[in-house]
Protein backbone atom coordinates (compact mmCIF):
# COMPACT_ATOMS: atom_id res chain seq x y z
CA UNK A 1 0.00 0.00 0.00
CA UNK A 2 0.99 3.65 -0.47
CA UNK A 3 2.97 5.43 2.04
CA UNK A 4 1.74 8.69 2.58
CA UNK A 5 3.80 12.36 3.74
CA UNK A 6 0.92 13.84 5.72
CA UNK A 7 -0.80 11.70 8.62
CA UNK A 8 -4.28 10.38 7.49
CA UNK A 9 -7.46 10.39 9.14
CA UNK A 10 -10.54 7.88 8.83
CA UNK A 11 -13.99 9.09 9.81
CA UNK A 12 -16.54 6.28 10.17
CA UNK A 13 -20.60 6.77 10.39
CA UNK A 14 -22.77 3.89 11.59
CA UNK A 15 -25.69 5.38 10.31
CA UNK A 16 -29.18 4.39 10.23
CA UNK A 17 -29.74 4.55 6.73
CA UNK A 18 -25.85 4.10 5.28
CA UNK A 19 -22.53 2.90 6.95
CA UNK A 20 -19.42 5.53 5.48
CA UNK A 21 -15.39 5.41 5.96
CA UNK A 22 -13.80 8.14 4.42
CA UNK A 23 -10.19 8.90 4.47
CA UNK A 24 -8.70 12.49 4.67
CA UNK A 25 -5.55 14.32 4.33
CA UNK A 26 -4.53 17.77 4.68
CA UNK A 27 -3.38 19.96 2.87
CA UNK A 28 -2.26 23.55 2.78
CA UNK A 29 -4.26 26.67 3.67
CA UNK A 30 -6.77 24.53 5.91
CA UNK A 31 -7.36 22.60 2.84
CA UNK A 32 -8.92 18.73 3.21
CA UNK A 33 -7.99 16.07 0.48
CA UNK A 34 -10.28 13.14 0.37
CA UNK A 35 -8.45 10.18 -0.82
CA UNK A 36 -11.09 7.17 -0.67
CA UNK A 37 -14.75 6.33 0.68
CA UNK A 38 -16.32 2.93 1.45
CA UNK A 39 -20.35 3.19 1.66
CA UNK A 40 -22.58 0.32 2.12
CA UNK A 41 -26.67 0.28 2.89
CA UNK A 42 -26.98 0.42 6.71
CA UNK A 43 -27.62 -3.19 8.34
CA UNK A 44 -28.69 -3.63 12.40
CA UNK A 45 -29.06 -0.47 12.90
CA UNK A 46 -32.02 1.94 13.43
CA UNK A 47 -32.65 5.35 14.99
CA UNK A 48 -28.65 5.41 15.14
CA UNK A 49 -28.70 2.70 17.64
CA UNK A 50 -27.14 -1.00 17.56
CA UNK A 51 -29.76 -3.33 17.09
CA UNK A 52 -28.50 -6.47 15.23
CA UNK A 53 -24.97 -6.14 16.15
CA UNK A 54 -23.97 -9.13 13.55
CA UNK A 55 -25.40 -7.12 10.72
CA UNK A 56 -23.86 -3.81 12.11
CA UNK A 57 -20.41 -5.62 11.65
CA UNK A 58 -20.60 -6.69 8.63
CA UNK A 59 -21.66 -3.32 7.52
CA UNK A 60 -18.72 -1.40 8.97
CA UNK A 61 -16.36 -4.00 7.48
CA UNK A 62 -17.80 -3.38 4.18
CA UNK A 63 -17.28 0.05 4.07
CA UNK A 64 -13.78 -0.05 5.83
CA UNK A 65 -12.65 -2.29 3.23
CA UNK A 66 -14.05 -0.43 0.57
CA UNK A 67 -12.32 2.61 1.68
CA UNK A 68 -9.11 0.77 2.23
CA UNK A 69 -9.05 -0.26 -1.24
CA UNK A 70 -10.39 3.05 -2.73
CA UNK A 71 -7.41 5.23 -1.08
CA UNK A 72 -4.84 2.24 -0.74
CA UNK A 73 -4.47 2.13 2.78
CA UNK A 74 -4.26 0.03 5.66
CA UNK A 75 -6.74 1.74 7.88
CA UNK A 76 -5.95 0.76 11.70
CA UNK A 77 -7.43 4.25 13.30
CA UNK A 78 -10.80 5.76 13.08
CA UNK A 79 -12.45 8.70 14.41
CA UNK A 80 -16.26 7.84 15.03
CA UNK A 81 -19.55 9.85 13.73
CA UNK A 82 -22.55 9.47 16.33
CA UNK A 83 -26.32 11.40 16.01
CA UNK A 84 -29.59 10.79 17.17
CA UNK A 85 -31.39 11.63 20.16
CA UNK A 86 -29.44 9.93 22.68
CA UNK A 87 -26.59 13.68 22.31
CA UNK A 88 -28.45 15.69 24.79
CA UNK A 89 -26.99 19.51 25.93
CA UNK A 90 -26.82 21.44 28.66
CA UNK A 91 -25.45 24.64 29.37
CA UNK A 92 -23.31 25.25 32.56
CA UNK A 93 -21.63 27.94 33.97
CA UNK A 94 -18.46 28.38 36.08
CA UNK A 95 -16.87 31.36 37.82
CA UNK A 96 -13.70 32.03 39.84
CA UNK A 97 -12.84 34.78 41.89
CA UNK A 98 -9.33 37.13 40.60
CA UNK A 99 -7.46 37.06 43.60
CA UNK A 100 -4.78 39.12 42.02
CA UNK A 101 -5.06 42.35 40.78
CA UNK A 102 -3.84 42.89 37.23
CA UNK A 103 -4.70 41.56 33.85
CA UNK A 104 -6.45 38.15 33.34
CA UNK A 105 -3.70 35.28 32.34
CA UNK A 106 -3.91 32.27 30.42
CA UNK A 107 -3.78 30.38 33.70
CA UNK A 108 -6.83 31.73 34.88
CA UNK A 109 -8.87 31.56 31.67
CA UNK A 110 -8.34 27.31 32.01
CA UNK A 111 -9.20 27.32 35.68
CA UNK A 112 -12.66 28.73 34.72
CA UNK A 113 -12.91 26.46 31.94
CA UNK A 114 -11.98 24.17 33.79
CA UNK A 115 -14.50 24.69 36.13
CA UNK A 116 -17.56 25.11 33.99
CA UNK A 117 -16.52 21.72 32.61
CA UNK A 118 -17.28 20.24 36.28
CA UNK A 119 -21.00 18.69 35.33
CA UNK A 120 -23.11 16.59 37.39
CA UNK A 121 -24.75 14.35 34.88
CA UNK A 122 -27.86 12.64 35.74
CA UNK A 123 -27.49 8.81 34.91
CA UNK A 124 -24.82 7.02 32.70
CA UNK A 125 -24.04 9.79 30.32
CA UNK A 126 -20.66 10.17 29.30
CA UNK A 127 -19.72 14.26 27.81
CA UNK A 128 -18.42 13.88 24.12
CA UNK A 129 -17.65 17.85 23.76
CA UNK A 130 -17.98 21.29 26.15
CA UNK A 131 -17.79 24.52 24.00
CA UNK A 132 -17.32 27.99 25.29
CA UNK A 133 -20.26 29.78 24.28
CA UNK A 134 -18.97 33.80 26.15
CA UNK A 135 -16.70 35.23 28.73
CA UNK A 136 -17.91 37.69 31.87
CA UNK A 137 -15.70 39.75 33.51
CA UNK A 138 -17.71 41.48 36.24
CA UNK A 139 -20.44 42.96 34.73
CA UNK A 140 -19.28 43.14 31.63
CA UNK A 141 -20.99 40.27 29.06
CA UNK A 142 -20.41 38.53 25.74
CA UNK A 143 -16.66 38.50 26.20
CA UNK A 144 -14.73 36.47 23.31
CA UNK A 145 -11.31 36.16 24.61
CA UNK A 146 -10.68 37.35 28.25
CA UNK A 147 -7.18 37.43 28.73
CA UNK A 148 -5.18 40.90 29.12
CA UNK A 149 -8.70 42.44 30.91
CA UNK A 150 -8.97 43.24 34.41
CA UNK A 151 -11.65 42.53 36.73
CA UNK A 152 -12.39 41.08 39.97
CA UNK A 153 -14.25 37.78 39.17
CA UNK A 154 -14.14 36.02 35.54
CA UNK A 155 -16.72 33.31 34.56
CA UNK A 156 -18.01 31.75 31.54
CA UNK A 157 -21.03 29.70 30.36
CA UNK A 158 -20.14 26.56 28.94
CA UNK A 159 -21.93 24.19 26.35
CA UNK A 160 -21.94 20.45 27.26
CA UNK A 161 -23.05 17.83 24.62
CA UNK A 162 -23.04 14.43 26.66
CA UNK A 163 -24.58 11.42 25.67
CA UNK A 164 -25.54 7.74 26.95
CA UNK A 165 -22.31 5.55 27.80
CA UNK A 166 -23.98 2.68 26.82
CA UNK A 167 -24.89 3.58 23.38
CA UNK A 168 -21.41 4.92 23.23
CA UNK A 169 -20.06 1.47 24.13
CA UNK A 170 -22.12 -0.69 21.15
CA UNK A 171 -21.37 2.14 19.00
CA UNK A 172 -17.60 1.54 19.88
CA UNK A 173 -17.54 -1.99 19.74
CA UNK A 174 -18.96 -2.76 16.31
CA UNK A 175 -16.04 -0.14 15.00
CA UNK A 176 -12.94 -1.96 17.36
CA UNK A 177 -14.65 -5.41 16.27
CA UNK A 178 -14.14 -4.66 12.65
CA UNK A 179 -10.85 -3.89 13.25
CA UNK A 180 -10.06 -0.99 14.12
CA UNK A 181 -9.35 1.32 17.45
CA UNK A 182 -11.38 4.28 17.90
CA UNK A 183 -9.24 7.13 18.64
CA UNK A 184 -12.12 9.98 19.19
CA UNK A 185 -16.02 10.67 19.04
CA UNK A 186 -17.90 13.68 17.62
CA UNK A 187 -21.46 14.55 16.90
CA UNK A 188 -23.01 14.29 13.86
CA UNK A 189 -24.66 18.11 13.86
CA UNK A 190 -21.26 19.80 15.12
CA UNK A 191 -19.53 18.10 12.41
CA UNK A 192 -21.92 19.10 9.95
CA UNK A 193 -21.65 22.81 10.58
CA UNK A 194 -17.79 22.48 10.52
CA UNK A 195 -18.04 21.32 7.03
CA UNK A 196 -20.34 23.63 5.54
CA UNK A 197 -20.17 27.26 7.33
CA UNK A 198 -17.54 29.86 6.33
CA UNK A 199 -16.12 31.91 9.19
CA UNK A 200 -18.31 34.92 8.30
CA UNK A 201 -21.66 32.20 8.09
CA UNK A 202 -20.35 31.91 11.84
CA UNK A 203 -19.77 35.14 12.63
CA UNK A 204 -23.35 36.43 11.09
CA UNK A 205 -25.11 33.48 13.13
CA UNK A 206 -26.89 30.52 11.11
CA UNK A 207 -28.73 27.56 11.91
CA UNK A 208 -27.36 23.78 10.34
CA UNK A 209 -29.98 21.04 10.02
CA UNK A 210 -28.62 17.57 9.58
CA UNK A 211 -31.29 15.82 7.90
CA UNK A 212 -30.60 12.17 8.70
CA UNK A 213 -32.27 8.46 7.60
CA UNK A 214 -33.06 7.94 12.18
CA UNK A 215 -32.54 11.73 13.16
CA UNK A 216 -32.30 15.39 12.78
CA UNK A 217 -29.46 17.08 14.16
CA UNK A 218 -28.97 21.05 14.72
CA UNK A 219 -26.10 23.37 15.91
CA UNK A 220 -26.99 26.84 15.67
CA UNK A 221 -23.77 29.72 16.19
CA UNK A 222 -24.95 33.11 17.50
CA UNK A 223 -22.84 36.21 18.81
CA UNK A 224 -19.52 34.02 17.05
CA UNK A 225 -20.08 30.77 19.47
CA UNK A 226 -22.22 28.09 19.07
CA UNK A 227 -25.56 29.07 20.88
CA UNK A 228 -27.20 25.71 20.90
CA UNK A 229 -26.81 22.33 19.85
CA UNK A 230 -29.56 19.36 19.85
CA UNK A 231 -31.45 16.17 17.88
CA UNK A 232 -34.74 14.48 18.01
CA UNK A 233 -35.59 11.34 17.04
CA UNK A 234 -37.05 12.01 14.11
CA UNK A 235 -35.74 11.80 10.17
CA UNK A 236 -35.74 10.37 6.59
CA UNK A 237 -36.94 7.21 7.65
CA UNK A 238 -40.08 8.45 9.18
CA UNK A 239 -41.30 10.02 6.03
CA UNK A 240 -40.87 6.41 4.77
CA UNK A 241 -42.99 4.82 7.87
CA UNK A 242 -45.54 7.50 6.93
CA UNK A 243 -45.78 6.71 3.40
CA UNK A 244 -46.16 2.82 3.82
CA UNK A 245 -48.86 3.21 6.31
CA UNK A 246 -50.85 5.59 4.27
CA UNK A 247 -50.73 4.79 1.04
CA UNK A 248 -50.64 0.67 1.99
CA UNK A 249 -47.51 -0.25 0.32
CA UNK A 250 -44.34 -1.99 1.52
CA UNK A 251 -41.60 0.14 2.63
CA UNK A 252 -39.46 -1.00 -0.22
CA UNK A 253 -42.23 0.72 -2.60
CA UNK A 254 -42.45 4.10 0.49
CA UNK A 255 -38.47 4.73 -0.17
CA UNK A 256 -38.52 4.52 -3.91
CA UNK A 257 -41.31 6.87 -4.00
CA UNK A 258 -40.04 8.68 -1.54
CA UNK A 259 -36.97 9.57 -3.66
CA UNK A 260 -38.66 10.15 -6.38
CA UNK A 261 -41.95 11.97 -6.50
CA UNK A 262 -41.65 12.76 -2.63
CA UNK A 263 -41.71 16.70 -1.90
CA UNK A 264 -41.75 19.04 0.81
CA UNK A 265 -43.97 21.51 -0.95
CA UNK A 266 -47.33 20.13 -2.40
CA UNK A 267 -47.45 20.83 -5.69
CA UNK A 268 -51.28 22.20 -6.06
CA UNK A 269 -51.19 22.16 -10.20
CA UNK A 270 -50.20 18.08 -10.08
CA UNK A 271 -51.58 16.74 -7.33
CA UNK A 272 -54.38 14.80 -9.12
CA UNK A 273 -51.77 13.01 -11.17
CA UNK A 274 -51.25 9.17 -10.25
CA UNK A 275 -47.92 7.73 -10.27
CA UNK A 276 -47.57 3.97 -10.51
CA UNK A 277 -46.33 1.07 -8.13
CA UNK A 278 -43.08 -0.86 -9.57
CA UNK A 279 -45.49 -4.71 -10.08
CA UNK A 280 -44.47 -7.39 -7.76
CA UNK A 281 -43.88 -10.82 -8.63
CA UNK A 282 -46.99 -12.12 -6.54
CA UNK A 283 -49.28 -9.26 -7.48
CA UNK A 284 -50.22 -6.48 -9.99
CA UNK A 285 -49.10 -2.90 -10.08
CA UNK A 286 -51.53 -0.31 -8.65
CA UNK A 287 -51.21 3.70 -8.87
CA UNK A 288 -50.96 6.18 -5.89
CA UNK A 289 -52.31 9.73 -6.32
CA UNK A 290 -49.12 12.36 -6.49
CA UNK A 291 -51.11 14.60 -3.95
CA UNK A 292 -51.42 12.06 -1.05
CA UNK A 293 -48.04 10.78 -1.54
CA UNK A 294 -46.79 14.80 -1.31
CA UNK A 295 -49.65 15.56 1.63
CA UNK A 296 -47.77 12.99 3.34
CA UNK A 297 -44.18 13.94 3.01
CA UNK A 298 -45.16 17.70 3.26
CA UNK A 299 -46.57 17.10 6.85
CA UNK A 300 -43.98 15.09 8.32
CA UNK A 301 -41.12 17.34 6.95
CA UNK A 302 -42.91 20.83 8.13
CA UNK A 303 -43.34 18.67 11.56
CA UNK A 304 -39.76 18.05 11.61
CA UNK A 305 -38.54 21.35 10.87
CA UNK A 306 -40.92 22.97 13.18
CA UNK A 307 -39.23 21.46 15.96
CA UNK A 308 -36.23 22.58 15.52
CA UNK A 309 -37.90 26.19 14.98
CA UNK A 310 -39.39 25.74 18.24
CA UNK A 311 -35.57 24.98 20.06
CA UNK A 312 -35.12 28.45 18.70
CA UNK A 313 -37.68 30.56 19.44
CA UNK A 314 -37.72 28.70 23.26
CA UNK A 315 -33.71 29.99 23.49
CA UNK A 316 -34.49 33.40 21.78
CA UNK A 317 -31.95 32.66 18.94
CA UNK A 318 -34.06 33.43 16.16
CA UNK A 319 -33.01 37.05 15.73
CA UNK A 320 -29.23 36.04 15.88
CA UNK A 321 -29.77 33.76 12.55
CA UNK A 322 -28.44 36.62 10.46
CA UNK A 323 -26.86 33.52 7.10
CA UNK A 324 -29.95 31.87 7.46
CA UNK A 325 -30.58 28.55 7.68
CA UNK A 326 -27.99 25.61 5.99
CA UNK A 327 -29.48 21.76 5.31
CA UNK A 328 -27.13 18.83 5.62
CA UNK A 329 -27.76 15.12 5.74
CA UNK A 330 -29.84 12.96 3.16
CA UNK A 331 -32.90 14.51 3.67
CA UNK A 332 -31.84 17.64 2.19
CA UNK A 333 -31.87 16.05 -0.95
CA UNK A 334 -35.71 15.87 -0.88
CA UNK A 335 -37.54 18.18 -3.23
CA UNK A 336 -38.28 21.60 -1.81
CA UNK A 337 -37.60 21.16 1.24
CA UNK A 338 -35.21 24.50 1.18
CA UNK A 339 -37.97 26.21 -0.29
CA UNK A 340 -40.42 24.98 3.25
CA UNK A 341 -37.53 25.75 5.42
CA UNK A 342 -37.81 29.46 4.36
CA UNK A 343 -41.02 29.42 4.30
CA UNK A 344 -41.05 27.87 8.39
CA UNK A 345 -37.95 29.73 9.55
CA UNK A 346 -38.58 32.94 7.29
CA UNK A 347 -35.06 33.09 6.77
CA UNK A 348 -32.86 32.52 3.78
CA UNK A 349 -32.08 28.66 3.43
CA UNK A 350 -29.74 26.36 1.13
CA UNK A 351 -27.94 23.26 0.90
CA UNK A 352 -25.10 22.68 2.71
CA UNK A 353 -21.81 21.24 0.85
CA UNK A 354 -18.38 20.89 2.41
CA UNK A 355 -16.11 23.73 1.75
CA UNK A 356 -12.32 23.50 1.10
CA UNK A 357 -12.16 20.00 0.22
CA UNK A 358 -11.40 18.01 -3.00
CA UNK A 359 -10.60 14.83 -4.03
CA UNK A 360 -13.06 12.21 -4.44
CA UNK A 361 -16.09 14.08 -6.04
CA UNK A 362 -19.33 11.91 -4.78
CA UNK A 363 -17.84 12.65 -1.08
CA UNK A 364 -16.59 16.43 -2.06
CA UNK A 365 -19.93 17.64 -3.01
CA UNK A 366 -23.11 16.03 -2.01
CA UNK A 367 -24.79 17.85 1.68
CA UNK A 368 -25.47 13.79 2.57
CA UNK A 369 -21.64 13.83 3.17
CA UNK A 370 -21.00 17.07 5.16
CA UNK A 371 -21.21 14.99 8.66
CA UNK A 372 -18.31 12.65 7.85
CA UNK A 373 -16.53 15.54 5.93
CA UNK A 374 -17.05 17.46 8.79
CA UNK A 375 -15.79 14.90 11.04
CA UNK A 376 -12.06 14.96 9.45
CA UNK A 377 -11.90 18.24 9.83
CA UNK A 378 -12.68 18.42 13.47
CA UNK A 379 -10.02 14.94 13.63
CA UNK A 380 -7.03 17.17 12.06
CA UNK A 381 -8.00 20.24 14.23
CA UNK A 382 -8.01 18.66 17.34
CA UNK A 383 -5.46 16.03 16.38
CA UNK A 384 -6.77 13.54 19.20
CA UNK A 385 -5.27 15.77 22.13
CA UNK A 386 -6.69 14.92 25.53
CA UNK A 387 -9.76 12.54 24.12
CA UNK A 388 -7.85 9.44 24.25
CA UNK A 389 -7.94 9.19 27.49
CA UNK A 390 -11.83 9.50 28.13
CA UNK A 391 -12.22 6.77 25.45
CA UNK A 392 -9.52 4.52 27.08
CA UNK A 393 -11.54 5.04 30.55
CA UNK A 394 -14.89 5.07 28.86
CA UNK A 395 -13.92 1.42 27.11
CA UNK A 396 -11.14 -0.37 29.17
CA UNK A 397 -13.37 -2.59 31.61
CA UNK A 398 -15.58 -3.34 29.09
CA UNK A 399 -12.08 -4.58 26.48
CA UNK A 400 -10.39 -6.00 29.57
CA UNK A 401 -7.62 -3.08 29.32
CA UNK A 402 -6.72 -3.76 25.03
């Protein structure tokens, strides 16, 4: 196999509706260089949690090997996508006093960090990131960057995304039982947004909707941090549930027409047209109407948006949204459903692709792929400092110390 100059990395995604390795280089000027990707239907999984762990394996070996051969790589390191509900936030605040008079050092900056990290979690949740969102010093809010100000008492409010240890754990050991060690976790929305906002996108506020086969993810950056962060349990797959159940077909028939005549605005001129079932071997072919089959998707997307609209409005974000709103995932690829976002955020909206990255063009281009795209990014920036430990804590009873 090749031997490479600059260090690799290997994001993996057991998704609900697809299983994706890609590997990842970098380049100059913050530039990412995709190399190969291994993609496989998803298998024992559902609502991005293991439920047939058998099937999950094979799945993650498929794709792993496919990758492997696509770049020409051994791949012995990934760094693992995870979504769904089961990522929860909260945000939590810490404060210390300035003992010393004089400006505000480094030192002191990571002691209140350090403190606003310090999170009783209910239950057996394990913290896969904590963000700074803004500094105080005294009175004085919305601080960026602290240090060289004077004050008597600094604090800052942090945001924790934690999420269930045991999910974490399956997750984990489908990925380390297909051969590989798992050298760091992220979440599927945060790595979205990483992918697809520029700097000034983050600096004018926007809202990134990963539109997922078992969820919908959403980071949202206000005042330059990231405001918010979330999922529900809701995504592409539901639209399929819906379809199957109302129009009385199989969910083989649901997905096909999901992709194809399924839309997030009802289109009021065809909706009397009929489109027809693909004939099975034991029966004959039969015709749904276009506007049920639209009525249906149309609700269940403007349901699913509407959440996430909620999230906002309930943290008062709404007005801070200044690039509009940015759609990631699989879903995005359904018609329209840019043109209902507007329409339920009433704010500019558009697909999101990954920025600053070439190479392989199915993985360079597509909004299905900003999550995993994402996910190298946030693998070079943070180059694995500090998380191995957590993981090595989080995993060695359970792996007897390997």
């Amino acid at each position: 196999m090749a031997l490479r100059d600059q260090p690799l990395v290997v994001a993996l995604e057991l998704g609900t509706t697809k299983v994706r390795a890609i590997v990842g280089e970098a380049r100059e000027d913050n530039h990412l260089m995709v190399l190969g990707l291994g993609e496989c239907p998803s298998r024992g999984v559902r609502k991005s949690e293991i439920i047939d762990f058998d099937a999950a394996l094979e799945s993650a070996r498929e794709a792993l090997a496919q990758a492997e051969a696509n770049a020409d790589v051994g791949i012995k390191q990934v760094c693992l996508l995870v979504s769904g509900a089961n990522v929860r936030s909260i945000i939590n605040r810490g404060s210390i006093p300035l003992l010393d008079a004089g400006e505000i050092t480094h030192d002191e900056i990571d002691h209140v960090m350090a403190t606003a990290r310090e999170v009783n979690l209910q239950g057996d949740y394990e913290i896969l990131h904590s963000i700074c969102q803004h500094f105080e010093v005294d009175d004085q809010k919305g601080i960026i960057n602290p240090e060289g100000l004077e004050g008597s008492k600094l604090a800052v409010s942090m945001l924790i995304l934690h999420a269930s240890r045991t999910w974490l754990r399956n997750l984990v050991k489908v990925a380390k039982s297909a051969g590989v060690d798992v050298q760091d976790v992220a979440s599927a929305g945060l790595c979205s947004a990483l992918a697809v906002l520029s700097q000034e996108d983050k600096t004018q506020g926007a809202l990134v909707i990963d539109l997922g086969g078992g969820s919908t993810n959403f980071v949202a950056y206000a005042g330059q941090a990231i405001a918010a962060a979330g999922s529900f349990a809701v995504g592409g797959d539901h639209i399929t549930n819906d379809l199957a159940r109302g129009l009385k077909i199989t969910l083989a028939q649901a997905e096909r027409l999901k992709e194809e005549y399924g839309s997030a605005v009802i289109d009021l001129h065809h909706r009397g047209q009929h489109v027809e079932l693909t004939a099975e071997s034991a029966g004959r072919g039969r015709y749904v109407r276009l506007g049920d089959l639209q009525t249906i998707t149309h609700l269940r997307m403007e349901e699913t948006l509407t959440l996430v609209r909620n999230e906002m409005e309930k943290l008062d974000l709404m007005p801070y949204l200044g690039s509009g709103v940015v759609l990631t995932g699989g879903g995005a690829y359904l018609q329209h459903v840019a043109e209902l976002a507007e329409k339920v955020f009433s704010l500019p909206c558009q697909l999101g692709r990954p920025k600053d990255v070439s190479g392989l063009a199915i993985a360079t281009e597509g909004p299905e792929y900003a999550g995993t795209i994402g996910l190298l990014r946030y693998a070079l920036r943070t180059g694995q400092r500090g998380r191995r430990g957590w993981l090595k804590n989080l995993f060695e009873n359970f792996w007897g110390g390997r």
